[in-house]
Protein backbone atom coordinates (compact mmCIF):
# COMPACT_ATOMS: atom_id res chain seq x y z
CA UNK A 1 -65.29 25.55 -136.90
CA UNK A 2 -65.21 23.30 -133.61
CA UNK A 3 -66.04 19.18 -134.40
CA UNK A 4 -70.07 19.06 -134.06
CA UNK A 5 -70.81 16.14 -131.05
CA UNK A 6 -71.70 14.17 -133.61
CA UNK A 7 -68.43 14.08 -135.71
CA UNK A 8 -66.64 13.49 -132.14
CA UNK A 9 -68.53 10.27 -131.77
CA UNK A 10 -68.38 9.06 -135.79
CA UNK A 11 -64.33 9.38 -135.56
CA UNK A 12 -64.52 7.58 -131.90
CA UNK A 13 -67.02 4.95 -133.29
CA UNK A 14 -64.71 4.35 -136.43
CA UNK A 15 -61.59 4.01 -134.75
CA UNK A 16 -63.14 1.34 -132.50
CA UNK A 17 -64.58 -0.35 -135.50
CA UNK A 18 -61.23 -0.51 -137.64
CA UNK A 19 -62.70 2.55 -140.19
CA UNK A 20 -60.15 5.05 -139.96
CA UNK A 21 -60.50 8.34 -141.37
CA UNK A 22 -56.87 8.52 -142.73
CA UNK A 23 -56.49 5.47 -144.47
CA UNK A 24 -58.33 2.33 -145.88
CA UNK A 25 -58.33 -0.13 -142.99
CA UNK A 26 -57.56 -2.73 -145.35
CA UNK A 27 -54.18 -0.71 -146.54
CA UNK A 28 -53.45 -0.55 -143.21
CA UNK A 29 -54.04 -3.60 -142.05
CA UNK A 30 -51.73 -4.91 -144.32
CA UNK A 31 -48.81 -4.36 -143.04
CA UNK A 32 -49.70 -7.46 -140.51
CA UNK A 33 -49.40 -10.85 -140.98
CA UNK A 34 -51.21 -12.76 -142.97
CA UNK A 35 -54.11 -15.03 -142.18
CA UNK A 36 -53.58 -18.70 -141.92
CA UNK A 37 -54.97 -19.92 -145.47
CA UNK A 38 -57.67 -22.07 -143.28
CA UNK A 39 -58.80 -18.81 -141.82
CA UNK A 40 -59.34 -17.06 -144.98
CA UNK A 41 -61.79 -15.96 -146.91
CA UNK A 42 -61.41 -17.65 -150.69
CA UNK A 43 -63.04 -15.91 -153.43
CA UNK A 44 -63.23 -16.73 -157.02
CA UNK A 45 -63.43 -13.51 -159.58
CA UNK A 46 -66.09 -13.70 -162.33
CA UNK A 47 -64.94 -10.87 -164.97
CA UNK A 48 -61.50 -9.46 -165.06
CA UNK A 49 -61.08 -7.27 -168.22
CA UNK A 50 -61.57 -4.08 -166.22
CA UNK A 51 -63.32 -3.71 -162.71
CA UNK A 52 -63.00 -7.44 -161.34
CA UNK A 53 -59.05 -6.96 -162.00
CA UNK A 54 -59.49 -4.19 -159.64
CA UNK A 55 -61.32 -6.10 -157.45
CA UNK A 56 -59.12 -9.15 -157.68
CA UNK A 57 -56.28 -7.11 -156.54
CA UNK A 58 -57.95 -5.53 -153.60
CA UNK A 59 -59.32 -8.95 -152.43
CA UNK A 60 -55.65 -10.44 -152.97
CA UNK A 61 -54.50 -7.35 -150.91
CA UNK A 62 -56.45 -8.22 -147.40
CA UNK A 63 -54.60 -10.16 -145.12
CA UNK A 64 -57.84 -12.73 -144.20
CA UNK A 65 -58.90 -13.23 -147.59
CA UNK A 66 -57.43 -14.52 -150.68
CA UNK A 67 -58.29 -14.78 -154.67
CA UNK A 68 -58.86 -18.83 -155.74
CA UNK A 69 -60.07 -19.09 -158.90
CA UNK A 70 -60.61 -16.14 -162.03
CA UNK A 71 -62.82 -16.84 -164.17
CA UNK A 72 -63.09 -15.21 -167.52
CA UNK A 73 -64.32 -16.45 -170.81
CA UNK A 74 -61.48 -14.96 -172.62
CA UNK A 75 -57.88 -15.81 -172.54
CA UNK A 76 -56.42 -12.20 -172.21
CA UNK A 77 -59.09 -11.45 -169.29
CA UNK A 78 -57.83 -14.73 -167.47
CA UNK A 79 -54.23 -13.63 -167.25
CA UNK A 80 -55.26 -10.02 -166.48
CA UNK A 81 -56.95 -11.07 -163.50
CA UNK A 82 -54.25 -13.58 -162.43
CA UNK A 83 -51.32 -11.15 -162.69
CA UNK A 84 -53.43 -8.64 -160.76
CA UNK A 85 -54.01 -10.92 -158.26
CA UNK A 86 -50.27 -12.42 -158.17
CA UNK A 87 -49.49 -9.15 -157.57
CA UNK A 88 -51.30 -8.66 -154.42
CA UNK A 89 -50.97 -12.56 -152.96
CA UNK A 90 -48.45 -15.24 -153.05
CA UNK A 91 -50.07 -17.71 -154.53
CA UNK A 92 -51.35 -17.71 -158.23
CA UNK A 93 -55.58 -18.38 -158.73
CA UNK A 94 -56.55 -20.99 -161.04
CA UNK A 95 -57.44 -19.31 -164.27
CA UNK A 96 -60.91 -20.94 -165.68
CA UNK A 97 -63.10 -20.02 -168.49
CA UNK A 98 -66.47 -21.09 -166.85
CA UNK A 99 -67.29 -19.87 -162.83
CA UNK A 100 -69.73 -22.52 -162.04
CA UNK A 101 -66.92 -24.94 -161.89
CA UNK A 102 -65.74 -22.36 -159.34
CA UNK A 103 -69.38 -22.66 -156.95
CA UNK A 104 -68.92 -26.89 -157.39
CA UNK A 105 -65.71 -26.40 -155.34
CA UNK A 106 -66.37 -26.52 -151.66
CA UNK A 107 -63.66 -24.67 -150.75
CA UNK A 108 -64.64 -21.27 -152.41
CA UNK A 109 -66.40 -19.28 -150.08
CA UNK A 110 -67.68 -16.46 -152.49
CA UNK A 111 -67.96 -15.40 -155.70
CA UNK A 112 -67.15 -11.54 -156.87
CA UNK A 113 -69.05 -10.80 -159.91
CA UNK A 114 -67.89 -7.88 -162.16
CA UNK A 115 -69.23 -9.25 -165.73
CA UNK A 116 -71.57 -7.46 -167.96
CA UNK A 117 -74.76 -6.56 -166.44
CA UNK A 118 -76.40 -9.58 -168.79
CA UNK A 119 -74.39 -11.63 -166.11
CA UNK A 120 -75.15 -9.83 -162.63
CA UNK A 121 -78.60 -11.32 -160.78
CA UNK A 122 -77.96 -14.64 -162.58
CA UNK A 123 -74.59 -15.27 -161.82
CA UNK A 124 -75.28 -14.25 -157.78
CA UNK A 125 -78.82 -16.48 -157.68
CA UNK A 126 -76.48 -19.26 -158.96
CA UNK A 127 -73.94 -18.20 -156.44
CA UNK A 128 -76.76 -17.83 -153.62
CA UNK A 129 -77.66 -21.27 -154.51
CA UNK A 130 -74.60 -23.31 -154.10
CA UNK A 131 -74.38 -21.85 -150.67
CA UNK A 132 -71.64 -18.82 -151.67
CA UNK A 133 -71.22 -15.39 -150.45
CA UNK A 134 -71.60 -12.53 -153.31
CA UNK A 135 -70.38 -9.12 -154.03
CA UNK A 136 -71.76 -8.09 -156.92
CA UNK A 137 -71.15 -4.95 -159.54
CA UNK A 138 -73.72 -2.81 -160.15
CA UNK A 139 -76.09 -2.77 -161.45
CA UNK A 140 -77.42 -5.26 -159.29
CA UNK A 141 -79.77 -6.61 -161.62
CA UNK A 142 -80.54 -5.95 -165.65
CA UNK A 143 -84.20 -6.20 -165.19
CA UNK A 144 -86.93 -5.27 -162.40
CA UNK A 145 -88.01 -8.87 -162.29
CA UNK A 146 -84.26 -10.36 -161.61
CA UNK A 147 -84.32 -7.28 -158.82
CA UNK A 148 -87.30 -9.44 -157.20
CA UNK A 149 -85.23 -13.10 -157.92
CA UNK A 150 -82.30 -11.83 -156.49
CA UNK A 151 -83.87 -10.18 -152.88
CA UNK A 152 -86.13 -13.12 -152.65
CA UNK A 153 -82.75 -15.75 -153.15
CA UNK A 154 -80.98 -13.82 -151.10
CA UNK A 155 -83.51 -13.63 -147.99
CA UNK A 156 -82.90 -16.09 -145.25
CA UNK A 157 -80.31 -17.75 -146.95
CA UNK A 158 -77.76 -16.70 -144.49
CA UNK A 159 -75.02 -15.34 -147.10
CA UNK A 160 -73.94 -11.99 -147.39
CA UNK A 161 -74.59 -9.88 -150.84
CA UNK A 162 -72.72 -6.61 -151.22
CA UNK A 163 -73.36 -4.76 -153.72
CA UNK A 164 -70.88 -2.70 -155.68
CA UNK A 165 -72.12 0.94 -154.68
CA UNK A 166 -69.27 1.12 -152.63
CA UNK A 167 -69.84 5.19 -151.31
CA UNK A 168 -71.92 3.06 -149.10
CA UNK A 169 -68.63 2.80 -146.70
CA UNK A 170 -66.57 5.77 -147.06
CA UNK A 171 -66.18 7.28 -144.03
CA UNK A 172 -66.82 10.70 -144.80
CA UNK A 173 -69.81 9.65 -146.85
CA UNK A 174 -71.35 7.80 -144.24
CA UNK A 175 -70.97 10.86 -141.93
CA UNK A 176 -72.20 13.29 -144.43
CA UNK A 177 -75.54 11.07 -144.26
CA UNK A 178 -75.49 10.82 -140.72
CA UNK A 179 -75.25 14.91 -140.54
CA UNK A 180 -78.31 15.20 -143.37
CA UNK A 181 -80.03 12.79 -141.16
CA UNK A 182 -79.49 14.93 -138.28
CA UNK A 183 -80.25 18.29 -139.65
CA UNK A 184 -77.46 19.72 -140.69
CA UNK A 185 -79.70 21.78 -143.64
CA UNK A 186 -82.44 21.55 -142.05
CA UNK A 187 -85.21 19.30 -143.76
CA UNK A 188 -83.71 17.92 -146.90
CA UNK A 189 -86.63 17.17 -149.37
CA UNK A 190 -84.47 17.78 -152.93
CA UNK A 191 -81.52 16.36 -154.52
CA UNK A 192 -79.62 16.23 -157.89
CA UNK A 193 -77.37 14.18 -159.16
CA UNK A 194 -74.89 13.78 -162.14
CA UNK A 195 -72.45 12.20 -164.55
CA UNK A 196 -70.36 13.71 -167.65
CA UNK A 197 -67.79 11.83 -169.51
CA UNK A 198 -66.50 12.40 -173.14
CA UNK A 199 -66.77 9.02 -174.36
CA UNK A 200 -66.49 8.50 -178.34
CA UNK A 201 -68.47 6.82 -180.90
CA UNK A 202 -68.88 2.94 -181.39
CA UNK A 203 -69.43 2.76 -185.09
CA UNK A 204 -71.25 0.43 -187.19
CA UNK A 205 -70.43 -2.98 -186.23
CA UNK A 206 -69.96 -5.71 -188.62
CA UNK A 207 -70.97 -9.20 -188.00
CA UNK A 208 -67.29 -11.33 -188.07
CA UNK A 209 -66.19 -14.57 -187.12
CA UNK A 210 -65.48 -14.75 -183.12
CA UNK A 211 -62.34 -14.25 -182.07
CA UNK A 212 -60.40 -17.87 -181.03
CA UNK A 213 -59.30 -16.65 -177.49
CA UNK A 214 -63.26 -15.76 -176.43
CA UNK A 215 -65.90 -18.09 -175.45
CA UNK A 216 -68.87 -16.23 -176.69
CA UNK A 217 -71.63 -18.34 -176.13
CA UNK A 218 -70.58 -18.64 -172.26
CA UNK A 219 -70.18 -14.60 -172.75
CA UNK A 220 -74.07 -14.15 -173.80
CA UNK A 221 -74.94 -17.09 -171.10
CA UNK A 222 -78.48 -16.01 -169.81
CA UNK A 223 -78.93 -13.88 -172.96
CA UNK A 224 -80.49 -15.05 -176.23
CA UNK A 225 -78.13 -16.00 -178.87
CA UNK A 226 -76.73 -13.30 -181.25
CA UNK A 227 -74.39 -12.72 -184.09
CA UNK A 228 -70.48 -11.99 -182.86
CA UNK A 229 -70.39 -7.56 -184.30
CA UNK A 230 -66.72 -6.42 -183.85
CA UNK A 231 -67.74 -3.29 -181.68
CA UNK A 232 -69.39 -5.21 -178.20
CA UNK A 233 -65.96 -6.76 -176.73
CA UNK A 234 -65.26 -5.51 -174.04
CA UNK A 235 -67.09 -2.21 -173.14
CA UNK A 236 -69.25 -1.23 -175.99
CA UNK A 237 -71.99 -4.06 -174.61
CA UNK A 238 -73.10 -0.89 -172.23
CA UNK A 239 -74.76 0.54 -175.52
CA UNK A 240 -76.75 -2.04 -175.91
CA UNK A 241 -80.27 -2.78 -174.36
CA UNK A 242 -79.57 -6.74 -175.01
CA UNK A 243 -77.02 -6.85 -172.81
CA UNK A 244 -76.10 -3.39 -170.94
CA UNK A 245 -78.43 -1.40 -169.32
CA UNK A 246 -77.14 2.60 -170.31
CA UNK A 247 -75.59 5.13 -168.39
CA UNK A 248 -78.22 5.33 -166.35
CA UNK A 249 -77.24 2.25 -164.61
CA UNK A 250 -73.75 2.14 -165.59
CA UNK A 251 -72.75 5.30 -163.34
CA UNK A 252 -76.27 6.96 -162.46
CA UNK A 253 -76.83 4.38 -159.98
CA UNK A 254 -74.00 5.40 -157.73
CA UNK A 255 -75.30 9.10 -157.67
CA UNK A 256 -79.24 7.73 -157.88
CA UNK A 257 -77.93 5.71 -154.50
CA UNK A 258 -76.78 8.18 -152.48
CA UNK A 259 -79.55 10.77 -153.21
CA UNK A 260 -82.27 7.75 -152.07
CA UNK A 261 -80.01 7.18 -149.03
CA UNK A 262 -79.78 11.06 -148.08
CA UNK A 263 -83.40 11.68 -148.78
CA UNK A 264 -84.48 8.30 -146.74
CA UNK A 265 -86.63 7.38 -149.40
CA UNK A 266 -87.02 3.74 -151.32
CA UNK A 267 -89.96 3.80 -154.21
CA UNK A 268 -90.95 6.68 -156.40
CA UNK A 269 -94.27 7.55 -157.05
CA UNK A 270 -93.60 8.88 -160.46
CA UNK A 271 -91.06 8.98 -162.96
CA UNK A 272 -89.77 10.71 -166.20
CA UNK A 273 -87.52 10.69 -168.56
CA UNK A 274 -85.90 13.11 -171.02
CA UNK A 275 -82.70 13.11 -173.57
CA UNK A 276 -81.58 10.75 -176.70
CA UNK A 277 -78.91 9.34 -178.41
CA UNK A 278 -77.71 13.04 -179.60
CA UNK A 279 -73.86 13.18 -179.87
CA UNK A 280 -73.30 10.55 -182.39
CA UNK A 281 -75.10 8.27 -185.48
CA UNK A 282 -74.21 4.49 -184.54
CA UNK A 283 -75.15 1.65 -183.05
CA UNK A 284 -75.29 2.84 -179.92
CA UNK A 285 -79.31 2.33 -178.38
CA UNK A 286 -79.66 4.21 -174.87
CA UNK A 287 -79.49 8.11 -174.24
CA UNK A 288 -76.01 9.64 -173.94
CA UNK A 289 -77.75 12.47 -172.89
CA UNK A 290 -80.54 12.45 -170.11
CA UNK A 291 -82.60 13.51 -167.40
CA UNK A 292 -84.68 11.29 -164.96
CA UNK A 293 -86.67 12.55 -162.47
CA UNK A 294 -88.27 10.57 -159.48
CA UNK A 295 -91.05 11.87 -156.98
CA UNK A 296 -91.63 10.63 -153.45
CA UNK A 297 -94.29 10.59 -150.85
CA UNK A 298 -93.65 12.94 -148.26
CA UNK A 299 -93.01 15.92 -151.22
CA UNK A 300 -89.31 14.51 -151.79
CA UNK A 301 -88.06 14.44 -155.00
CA UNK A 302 -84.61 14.30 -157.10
CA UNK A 303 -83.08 14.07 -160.60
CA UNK A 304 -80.36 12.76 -162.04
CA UNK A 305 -78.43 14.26 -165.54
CA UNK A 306 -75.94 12.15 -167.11
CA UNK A 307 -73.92 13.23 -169.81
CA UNK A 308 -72.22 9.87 -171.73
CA UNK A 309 -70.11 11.86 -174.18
CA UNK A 310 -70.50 15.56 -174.37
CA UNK A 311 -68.48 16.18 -170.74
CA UNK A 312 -67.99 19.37 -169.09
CA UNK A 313 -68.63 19.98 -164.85
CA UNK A 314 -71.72 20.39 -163.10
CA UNK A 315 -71.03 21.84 -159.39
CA UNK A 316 -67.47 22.09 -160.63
CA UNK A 317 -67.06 17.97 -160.54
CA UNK A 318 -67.67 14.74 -163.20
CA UNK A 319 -69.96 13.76 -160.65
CA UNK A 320 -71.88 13.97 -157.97
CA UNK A 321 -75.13 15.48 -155.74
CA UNK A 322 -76.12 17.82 -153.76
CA UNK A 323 -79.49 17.62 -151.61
CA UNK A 324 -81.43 20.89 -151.08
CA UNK A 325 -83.30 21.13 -147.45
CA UNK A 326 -84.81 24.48 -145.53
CA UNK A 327 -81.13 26.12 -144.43
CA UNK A 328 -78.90 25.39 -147.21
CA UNK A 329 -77.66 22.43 -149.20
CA UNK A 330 -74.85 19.46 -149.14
CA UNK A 331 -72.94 19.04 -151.60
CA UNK A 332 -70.73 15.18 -152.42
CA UNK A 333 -68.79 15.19 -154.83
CA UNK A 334 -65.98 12.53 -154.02
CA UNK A 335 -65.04 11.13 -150.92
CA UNK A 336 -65.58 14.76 -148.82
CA UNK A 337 -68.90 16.99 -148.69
CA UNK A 338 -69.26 20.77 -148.33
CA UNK A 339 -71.92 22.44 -146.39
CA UNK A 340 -73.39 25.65 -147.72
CA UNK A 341 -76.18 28.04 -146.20
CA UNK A 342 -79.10 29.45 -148.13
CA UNK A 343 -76.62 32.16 -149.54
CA UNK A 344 -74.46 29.87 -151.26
CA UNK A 345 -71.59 30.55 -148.30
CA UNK A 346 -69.65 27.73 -147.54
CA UNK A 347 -69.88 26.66 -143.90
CA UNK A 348 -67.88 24.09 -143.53
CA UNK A 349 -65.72 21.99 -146.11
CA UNK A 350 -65.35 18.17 -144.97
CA UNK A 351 -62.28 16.76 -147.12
CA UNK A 352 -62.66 13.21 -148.33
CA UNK A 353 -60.07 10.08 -146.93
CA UNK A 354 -57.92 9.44 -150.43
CA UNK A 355 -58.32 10.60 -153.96
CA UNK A 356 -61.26 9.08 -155.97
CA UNK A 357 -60.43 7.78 -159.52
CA UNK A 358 -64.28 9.34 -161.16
CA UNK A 359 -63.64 8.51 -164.85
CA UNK A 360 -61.68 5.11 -164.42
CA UNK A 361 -63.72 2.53 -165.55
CA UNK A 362 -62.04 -0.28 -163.30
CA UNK A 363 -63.44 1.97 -159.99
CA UNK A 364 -62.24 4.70 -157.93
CA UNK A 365 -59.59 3.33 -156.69
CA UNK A 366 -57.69 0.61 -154.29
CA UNK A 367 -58.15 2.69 -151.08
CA UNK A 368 -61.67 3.89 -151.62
CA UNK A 369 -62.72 -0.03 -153.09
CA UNK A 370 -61.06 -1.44 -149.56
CA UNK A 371 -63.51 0.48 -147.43
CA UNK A 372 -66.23 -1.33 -149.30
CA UNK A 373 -64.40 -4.88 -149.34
CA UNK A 374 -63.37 -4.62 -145.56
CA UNK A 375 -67.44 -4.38 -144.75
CA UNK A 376 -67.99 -7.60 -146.87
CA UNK A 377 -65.21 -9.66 -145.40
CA UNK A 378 -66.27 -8.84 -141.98
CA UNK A 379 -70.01 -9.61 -142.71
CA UNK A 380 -68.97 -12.63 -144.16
CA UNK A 381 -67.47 -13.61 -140.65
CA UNK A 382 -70.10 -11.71 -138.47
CA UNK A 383 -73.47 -12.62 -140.22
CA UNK A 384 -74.24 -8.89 -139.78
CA UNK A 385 -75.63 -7.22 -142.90
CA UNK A 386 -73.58 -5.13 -145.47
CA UNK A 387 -73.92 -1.90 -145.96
CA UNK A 388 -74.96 -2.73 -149.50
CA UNK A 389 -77.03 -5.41 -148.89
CA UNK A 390 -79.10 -6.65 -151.90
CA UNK A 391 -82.34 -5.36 -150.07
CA UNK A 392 -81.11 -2.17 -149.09
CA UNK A 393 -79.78 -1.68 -152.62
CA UNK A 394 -82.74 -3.15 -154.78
CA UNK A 395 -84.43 0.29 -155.38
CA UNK A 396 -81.04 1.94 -156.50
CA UNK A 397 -81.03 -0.12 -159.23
CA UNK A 398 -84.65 -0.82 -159.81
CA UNK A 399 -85.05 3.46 -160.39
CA UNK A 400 -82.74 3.85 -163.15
CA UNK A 401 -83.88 0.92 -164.74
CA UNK A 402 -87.87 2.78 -164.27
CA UNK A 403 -86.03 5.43 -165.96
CA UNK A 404 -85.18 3.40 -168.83
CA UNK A 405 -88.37 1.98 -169.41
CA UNK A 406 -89.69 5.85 -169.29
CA UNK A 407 -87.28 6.41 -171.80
CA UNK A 408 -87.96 3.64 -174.40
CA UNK A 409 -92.10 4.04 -174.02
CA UNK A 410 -91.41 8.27 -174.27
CA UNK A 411 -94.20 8.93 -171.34
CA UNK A 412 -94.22 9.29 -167.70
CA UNK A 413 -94.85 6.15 -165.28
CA UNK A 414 -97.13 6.33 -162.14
CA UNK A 415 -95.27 3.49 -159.76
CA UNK A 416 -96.78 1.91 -156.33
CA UNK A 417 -94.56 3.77 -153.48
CA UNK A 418 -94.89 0.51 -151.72
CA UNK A 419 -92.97 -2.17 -154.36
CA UNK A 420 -91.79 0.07 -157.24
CA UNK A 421 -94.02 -1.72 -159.42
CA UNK A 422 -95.72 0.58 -163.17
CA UNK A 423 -99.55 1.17 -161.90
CA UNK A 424 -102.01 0.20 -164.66
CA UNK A 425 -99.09 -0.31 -167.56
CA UNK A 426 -99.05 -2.79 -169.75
CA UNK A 427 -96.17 -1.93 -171.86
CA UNK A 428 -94.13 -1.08 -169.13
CA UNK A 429 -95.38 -4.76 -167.71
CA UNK A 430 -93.81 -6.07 -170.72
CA UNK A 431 -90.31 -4.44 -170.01
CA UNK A 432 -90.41 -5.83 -166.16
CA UNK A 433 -88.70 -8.69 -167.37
CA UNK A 434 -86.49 -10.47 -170.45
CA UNK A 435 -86.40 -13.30 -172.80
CA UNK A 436 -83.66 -15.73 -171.66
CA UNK A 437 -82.07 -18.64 -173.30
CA UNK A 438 -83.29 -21.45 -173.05
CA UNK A 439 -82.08 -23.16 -169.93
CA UNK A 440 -80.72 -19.72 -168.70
CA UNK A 441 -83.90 -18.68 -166.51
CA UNK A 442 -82.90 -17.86 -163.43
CA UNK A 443 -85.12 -19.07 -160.66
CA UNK A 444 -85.06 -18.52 -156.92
């Protein structure tokens, strides 16, 4: 099938921009010289068991940026992130255990935060305010009301906030979107969206002393104070409400994203909430198994199934969506899309830049991350706005977490299109926000 005008002028527009379709930019890019360290962008790395090692590597990787400081409050985490990022860059980051002593140093220019979701929104307001750039993990926020904090801080300020959903710049993503946009299926007014993994049981946990290389009071930070359990360092936190914030935002915000972004919609008018803890008997507190489902104004709606620990394909992929409009559907599952007509016929097969990584819990990859770094470090120097910006992103979040309070009150919620805000709700009020400790609050 001949190139479509459209995909003509998205190659031609990307090659003039530095996106090529072949490669990350920042892979190729590499190859140059480096940036003068004055002309650099320095970023400190809050988090760097798992993902912000990632990160810290493909920061260390661009030529015009370079890794400062990590910051972990455990030992092992701290020379994780440093190897990754000596690695990557000649010179070795600082290793600290506490990243506000990162923000007091003028010379940091951002702060890339990949800690639990506990540590998100009030780790980037506190970034925010000491005049730092942020790119932040989803989810974005652990609450609806840090969601507000963190738009509201970041408004005006003149800093740029990227957040982690980082399909936001692949290529053939962004053209798949563009093609929706333009009609490819016609009107697109459904979409689905999924996860499956085959994740195993957390136990019991037993309340034991805390281990000498960990700084777990600094680990709970905004959190209220609770006993040390020998299954919640370093990924079983996910499991609980306390601190995590379930699959739902753990991997259904990537898929939740792009079906909002294909649809063009922000705020649901209604949403619901199906599944339960069903594969195993511990400690675990959120659904492995679930369905949410979101309606729009304008009769849009879409769903999302996630599947924490049973596995198996849906569409033939771990994840992914596929949007539904008058003359067939779109289908994204990785870094390429397939078009299909009304007859389930393929029409035309798009295939993605790299491979994607979809069960690695440290991300998809260094090639597909870049795309998503480049468009940071360039809005960092431009002033432009990311293609994750926390504005643009604050619904993405903000749905699951409606789906969570769905969940945990077992009814459907009526929501105002406008804000995302529970009509007439006072239980679900209640769950807007958290309980903090004590000089924690964050504040904008």
């Amino acid at each position: 099938m001949a190139q479509s005008r459209t995909r003509r002028e998205f190659v031609k527009s990307a090659a003039v921009t530095g996106v090529g379709l072949g490669v990350a930019p920042g892979l190729a890019r590499a190859a140059t010289l480096r940036a003068a360290a004055s002309d650099r962008v320095a970023v400190a790395v809050m988090g760097t068991n798992g993902r912000g090692a990632a990160l810290a590597t493909v920061f260390a990787r661009q030529p015009d940026a370079e890794v400062a400081f990590i910051c972990d409050v455990e030992e092992q985490a701290r020379a994780k992130g440093v190897k990754a990022s000596l690695e990557a860059q000649d010179k070795a980051p600082k290793g600290i255990v506490d990243f506000r002593t990162a923000l007091d140093d003028p010379a940091v220019d951002a702060l890339v935060i990949a800690a639990p979701d506990h540590w998100h929104a009030p780790a980037a307001i506190l970034a925010l305010q000491a005049g730092k750039h942020v790119y932040l993990e989803k989810p974005a926020f652990h609450n609806p009301r840090e969601g507000e904090l963190l738009v509201e801080m970041a408004r005006g300020r003149g800093r740029t906030v990227q957040v982690g959903t980082q399909r936001r710049s692949y290529p053939r993503t962004i053209e798949a979107m563009q093609r929706l946009r333009e009609g490819v299926i016609g009107r697109a007014y459904f979409a689905k969206g999924w996860y499956a993994n085959h994740r195993g049981p957390i136990g019991r946990g037993k309340v034991v002393e805390v281990p000498s290389n960990l700084d777990f009071d600094l680990w709970q930070g905004p959190a209220p104070r609770r006993p040390y359990k020998d299954n919640l360092v370093h990924y079983n936190w996910h499991w609980f409400w306390h601190w995590g914030t379930a699959e739902t935002c753990n991997n259904g915000t990537h898929m939740i994203d792009l079906m909002r972004w294909g649809l063009g919609v922000d705020h649901p008018t209604r949403v619901t909430s199906s599944g339960g803890r069903y594969h195993y008997d511990d400690d675990w507190e959120p659904p492995d198994s679930q369905v949410l489902g979101f309606d729009f104004e304008g009769r849009k709606s879409l769903y999302w199934e996630g599947h924490s620990c049973s596995g198996g394909l849906v569409e033939g992929a771990g994840s992914g969506v596929v949007f539904y409009g008058e003359n067939g559907s779109l289908k994204i599952a990785g870094p390429g899309y397939v078009i299909y007509d009304r007859e389930n016929g393929v029409v035309e097969e798009v295939a993605g830049d790299v491979e994607e990584r979809p069960l690695d819990t440290s991300g998809p990859g260094e090639a597909l991350d870049t795309f998503h770094v480049r468009n940071f470090l360039e809005c960092v120097r431009s002033g432009e706005t990311p293609n994750a910006d926390a504005a643009v992103h604050q619904p993405s979040t903000l749905m699951p977490l409606l789906g969570n309070i769905a969940h945990r009150l077992q009814r459907d919620l009526r929501c105002d299109p406008r804000t995302g805000r529970v009509l007439d709700d006072p239980e679900a009020d209640a769950l807007w926000g958290r309980e903090y400790e004590p000089g924690w609050e964050p504040k904008a």
